[in-house]
PDB file of N, CA and C in Angstrom:
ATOM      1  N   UNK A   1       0.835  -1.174   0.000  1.00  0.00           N
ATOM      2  CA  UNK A   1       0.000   0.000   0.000  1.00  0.00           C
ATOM      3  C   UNK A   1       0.888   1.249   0.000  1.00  0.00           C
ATOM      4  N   UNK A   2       0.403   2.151  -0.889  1.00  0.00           N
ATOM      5  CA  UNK A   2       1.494   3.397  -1.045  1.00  0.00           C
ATOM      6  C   UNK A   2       0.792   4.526  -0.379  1.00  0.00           C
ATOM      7  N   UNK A   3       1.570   4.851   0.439  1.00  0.00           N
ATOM      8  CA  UNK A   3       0.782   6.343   1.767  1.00  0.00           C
ATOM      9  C   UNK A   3       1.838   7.575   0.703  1.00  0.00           C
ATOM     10  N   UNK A   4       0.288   8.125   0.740  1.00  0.00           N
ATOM     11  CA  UNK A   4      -0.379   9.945  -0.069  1.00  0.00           C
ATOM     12  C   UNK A   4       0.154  10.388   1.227  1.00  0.00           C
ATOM     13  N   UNK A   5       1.547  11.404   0.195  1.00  0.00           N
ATOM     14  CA  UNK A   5       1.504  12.814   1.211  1.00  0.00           C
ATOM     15  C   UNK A   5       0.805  13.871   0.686  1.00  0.00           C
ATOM     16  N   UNK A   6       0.612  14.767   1.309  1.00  0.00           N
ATOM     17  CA  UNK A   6      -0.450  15.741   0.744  1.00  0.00           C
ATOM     18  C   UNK A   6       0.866  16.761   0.338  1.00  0.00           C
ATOM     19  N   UNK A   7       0.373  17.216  -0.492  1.00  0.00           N
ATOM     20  CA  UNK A   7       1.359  18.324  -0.739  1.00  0.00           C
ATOM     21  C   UNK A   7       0.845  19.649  -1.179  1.00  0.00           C
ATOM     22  N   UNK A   8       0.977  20.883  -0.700  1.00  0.00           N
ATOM     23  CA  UNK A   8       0.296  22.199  -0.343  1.00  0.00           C
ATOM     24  C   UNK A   8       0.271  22.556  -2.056  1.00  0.00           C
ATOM     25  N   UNK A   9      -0.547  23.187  -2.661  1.00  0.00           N
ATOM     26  CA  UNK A   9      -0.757  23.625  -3.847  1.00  0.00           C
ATOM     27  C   UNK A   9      -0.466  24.780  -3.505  1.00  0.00           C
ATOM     28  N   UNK A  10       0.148  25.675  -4.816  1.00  0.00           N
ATOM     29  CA  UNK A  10       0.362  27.007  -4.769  1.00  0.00           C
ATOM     30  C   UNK A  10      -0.870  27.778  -4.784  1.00  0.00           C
ATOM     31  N   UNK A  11      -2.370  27.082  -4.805  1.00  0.00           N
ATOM     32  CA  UNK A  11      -3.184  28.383  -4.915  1.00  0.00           C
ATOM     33  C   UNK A  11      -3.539  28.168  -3.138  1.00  0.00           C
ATOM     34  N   UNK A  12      -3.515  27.008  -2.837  1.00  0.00           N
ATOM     35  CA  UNK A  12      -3.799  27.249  -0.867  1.00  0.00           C
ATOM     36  C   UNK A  12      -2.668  27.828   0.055  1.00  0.00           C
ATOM     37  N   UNK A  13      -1.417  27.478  -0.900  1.00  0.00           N
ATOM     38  CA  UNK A  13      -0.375  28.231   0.066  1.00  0.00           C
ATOM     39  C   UNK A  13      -0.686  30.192  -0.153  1.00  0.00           C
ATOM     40  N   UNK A  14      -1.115  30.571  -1.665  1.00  0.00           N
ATOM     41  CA  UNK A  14      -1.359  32.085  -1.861  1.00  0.00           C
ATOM     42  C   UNK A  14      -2.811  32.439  -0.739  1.00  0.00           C
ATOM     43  N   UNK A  15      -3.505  31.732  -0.750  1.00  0.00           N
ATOM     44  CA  UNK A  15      -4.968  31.513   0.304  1.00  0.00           C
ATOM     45  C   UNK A  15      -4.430  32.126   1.499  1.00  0.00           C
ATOM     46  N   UNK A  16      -3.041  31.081   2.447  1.00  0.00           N
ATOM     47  CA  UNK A  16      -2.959  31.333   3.361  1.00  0.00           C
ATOM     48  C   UNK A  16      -2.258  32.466   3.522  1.00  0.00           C
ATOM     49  N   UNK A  17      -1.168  32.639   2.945  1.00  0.00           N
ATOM     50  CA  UNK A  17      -0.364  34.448   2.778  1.00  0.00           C
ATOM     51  C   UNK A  17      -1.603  35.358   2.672  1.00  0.00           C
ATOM     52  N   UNK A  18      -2.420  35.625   1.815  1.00  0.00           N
ATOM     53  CA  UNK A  18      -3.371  36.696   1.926  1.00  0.00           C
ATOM     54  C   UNK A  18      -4.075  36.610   3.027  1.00  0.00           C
ATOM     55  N   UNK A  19      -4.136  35.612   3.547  1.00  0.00           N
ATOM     56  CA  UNK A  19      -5.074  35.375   4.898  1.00  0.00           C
ATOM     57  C   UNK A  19      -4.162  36.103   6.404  1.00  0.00           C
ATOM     58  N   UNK A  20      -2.821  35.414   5.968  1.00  0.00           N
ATOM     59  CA  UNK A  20      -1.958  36.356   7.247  1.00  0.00           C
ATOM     60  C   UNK A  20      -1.997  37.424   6.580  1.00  0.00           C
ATOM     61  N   UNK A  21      -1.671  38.019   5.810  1.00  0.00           N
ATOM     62  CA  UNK A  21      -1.323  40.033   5.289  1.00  0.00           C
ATOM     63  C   UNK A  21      -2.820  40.408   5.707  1.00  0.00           C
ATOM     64  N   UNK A  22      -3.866  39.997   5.447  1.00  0.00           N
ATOM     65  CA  UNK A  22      -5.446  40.520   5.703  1.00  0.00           C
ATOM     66  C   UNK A  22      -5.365  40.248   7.357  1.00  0.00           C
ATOM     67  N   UNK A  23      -4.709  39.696   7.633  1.00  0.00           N
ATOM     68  CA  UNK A  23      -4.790  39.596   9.107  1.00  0.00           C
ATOM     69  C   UNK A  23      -3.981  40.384  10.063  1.00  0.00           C
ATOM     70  N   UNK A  24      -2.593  40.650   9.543  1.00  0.00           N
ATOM     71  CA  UNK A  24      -1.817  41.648   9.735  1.00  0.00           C
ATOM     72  C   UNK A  24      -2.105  42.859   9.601  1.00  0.00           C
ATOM     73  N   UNK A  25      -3.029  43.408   8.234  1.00  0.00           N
ATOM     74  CA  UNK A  25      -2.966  44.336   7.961  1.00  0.00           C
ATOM     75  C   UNK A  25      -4.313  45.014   8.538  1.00  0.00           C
ATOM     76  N   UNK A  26      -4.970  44.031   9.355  1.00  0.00           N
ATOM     77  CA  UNK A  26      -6.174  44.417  10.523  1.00  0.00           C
ATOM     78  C   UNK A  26      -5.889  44.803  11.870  1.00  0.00           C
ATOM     79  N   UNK A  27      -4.972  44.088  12.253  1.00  0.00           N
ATOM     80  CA  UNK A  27      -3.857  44.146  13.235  1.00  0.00           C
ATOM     81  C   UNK A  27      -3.546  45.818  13.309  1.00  0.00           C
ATOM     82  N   UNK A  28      -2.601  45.895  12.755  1.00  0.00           N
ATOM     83  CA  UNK A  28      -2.208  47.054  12.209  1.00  0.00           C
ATOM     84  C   UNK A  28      -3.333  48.219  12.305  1.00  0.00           C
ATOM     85  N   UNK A  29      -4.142  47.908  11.733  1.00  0.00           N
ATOM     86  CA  UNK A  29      -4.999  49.123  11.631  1.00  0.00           C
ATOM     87  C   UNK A  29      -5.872  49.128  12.862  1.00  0.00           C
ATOM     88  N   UNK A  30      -6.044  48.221  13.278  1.00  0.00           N
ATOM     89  CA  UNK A  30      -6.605  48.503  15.071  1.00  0.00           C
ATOM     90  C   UNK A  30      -5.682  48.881  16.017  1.00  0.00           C
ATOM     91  N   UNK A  31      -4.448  48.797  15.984  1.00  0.00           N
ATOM     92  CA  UNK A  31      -3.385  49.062  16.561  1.00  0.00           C
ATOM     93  C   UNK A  31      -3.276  50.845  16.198  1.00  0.00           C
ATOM     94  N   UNK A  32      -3.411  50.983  15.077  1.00  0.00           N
ATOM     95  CA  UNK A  32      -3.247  52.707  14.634  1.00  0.00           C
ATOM     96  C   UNK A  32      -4.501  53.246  15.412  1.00  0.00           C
ATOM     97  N   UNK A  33      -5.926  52.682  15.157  1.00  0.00           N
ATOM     98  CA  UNK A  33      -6.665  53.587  15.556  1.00  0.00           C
ATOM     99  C   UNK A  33      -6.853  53.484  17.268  1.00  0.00           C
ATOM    100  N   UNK A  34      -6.061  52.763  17.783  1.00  0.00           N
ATOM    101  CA  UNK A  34      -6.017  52.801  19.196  1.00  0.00           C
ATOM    102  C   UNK A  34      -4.817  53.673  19.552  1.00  0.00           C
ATOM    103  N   UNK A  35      -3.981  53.908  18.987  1.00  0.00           N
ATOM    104  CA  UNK A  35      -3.002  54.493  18.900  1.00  0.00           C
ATOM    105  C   UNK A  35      -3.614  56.594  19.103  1.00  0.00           C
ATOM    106  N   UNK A  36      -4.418  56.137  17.611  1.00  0.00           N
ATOM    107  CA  UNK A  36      -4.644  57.906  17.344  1.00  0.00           C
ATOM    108  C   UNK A  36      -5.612  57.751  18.737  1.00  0.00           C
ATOM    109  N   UNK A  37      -7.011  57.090  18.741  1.00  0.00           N
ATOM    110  CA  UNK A  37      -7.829  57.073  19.955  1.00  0.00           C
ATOM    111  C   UNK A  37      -6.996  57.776  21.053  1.00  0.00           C
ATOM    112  N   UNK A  38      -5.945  57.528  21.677  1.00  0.00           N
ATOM    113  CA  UNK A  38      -4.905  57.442  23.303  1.00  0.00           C
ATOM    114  C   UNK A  38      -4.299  58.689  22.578  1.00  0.00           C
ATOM    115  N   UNK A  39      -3.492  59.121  21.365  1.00  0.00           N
ATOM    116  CA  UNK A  39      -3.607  60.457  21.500  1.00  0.00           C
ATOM    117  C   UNK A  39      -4.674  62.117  21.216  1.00  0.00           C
ATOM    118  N   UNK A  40      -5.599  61.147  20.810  1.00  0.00           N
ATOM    119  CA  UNK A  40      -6.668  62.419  20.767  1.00  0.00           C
ATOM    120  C   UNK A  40      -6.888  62.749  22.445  1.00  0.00           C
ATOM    121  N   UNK A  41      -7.103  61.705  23.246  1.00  0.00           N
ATOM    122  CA  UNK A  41      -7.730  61.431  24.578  1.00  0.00           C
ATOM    123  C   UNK A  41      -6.310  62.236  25.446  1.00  0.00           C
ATOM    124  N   UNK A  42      -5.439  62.157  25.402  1.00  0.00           N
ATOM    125  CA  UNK A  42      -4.584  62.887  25.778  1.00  0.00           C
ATOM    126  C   UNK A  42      -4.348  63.821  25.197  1.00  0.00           C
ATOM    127  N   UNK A  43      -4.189  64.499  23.796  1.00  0.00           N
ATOM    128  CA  UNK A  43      -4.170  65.792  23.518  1.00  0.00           C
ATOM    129  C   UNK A  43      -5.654  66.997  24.270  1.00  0.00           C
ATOM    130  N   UNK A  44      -6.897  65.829  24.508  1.00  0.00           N
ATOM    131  CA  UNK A  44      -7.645  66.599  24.990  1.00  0.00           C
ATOM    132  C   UNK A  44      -7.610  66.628  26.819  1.00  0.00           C
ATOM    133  N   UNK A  45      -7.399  66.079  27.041  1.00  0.00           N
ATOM    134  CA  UNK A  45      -6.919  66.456  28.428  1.00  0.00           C
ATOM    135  C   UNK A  45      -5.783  67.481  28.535  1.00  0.00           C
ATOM    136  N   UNK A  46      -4.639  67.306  27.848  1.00  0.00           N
ATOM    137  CA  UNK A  46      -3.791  67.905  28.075  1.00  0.00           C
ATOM    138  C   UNK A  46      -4.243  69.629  27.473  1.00  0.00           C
ATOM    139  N   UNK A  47      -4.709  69.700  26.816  1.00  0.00           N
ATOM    140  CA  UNK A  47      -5.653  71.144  26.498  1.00  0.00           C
ATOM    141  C   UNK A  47      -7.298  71.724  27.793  1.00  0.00           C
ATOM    142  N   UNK A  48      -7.684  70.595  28.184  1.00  0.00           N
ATOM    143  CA  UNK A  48      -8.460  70.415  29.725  1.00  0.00           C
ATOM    144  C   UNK A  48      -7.621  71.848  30.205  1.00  0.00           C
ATOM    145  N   UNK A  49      -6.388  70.651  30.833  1.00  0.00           N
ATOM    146  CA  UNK A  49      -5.301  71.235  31.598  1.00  0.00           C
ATOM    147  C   UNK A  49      -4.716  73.022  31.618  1.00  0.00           C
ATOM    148  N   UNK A  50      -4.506  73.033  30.141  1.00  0.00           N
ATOM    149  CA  UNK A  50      -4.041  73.805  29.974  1.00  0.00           C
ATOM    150  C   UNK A  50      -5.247  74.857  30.113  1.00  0.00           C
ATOM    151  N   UNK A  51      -6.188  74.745  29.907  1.00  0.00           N
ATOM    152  CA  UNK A  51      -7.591  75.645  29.707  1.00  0.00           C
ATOM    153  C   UNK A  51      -7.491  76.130  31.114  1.00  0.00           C
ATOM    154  N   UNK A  52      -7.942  74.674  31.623  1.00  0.00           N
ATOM    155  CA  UNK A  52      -8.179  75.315  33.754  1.00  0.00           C
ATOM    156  C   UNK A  52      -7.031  76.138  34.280  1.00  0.00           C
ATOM    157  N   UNK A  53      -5.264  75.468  34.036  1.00  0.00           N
ATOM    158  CA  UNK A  53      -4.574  76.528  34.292  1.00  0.00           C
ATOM    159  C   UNK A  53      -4.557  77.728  33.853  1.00  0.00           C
ATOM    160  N   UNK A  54      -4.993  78.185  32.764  1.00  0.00           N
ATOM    161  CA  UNK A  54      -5.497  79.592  32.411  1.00  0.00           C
ATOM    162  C   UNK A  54      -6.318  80.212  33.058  1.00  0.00           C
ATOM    163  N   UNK A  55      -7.604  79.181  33.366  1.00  0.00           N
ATOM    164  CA  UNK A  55      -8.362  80.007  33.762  1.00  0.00           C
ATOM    165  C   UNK A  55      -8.132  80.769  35.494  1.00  0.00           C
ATOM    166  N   UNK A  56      -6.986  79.593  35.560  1.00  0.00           N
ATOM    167  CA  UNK A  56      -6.832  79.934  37.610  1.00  0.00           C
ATOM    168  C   UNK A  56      -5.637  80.881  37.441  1.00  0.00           C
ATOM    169  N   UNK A  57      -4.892  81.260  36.990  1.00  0.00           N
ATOM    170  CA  UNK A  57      -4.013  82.012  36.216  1.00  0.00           C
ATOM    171  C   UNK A  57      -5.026  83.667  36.436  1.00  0.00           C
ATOM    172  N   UNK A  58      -5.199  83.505  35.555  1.00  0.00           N
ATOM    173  CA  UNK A  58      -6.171  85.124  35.156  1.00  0.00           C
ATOM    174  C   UNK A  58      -7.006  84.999  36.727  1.00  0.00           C
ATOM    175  N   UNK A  59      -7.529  84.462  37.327  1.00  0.00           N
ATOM    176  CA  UNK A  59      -8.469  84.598  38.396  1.00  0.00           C
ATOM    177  C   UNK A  59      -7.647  84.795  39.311  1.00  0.00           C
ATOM    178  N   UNK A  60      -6.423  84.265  39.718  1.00  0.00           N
ATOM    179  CA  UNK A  60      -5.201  84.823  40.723  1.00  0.00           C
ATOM    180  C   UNK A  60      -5.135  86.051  40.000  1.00  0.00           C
ATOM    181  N   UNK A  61      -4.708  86.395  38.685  1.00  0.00           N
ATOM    182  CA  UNK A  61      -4.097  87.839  38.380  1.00  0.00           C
ATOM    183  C   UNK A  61      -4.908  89.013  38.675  1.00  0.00           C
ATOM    184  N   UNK A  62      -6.522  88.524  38.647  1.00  0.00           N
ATOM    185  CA  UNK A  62      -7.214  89.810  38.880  1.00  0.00           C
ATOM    186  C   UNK A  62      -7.664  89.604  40.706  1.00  0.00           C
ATOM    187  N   UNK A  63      -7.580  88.780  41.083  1.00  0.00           N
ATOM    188  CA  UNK A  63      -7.489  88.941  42.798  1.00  0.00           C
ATOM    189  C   UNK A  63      -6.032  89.774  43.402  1.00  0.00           C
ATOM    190  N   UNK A  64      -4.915  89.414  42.820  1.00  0.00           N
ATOM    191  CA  UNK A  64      -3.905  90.095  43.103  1.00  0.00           C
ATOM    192  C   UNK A  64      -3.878  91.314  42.540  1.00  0.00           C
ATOM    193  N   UNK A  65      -4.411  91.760  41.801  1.00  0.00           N
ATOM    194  CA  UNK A  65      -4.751  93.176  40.936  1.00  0.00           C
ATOM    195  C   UNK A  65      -5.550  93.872  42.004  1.00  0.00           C
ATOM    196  N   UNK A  66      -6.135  93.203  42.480  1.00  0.00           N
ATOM    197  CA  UNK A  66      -7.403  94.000  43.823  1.00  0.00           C
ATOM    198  C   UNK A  66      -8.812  94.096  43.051  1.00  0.00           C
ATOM    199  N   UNK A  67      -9.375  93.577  41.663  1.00  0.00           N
ATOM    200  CA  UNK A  67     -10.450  93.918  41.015  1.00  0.00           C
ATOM    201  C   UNK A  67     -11.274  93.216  41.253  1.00  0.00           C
ATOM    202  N   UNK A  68     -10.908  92.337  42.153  1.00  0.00           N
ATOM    203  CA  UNK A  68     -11.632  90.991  43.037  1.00  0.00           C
ATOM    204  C   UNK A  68     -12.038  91.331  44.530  1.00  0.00           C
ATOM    205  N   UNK A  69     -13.490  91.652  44.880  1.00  0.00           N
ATOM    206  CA  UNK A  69     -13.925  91.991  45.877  1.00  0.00           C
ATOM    207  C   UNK A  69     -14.107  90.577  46.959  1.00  0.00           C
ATOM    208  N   UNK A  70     -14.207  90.413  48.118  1.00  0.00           N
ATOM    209  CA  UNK A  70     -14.302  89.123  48.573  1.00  0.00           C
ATOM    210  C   UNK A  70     -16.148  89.799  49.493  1.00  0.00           C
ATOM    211  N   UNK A  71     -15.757  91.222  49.528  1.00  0.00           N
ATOM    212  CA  UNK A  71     -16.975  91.450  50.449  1.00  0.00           C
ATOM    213  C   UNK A  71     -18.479  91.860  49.739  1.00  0.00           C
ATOM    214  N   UNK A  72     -19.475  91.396  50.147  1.00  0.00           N
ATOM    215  CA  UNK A  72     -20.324  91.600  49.429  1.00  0.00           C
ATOM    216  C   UNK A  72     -21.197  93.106  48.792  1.00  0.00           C
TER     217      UNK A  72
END
């Protein structure tokens, strides 16, 4: 009895390469948009930040100016 090896055809071995690159190249692109996601989310905090320190900024400058009454 003669034992069949199977042997990979070039159109299932091209099957499986497009299958990893389509898989990679999903990878990849969830990886980018988690990427941009974490810096939008931090560029907007970090502008938060910068906003509130402005705003406590100018609110010290005009209390130390004296244009800031405390009494009613």
């Amino acid at each position: 009895m003669t034992e069949l090896i199977p042997i990979e055809s070039s159109s299932s071995a091209d099957r499986r390469r497009d299958a990893d690159a389509t898989r990679s190249a999903f990878v990849a692109s969830a990886s980018r948009r988690r990427s941009a996601l974490l810096e939008t989310s931090v560029g907007i905090i970090r502008l938060n930040l910068l906003s509130f320190r402005a705003k406590q900024e100018i609110s010290f400058g005009v209390i130390f100016q004296g244009k800031h009454s405390l009494r009613p």
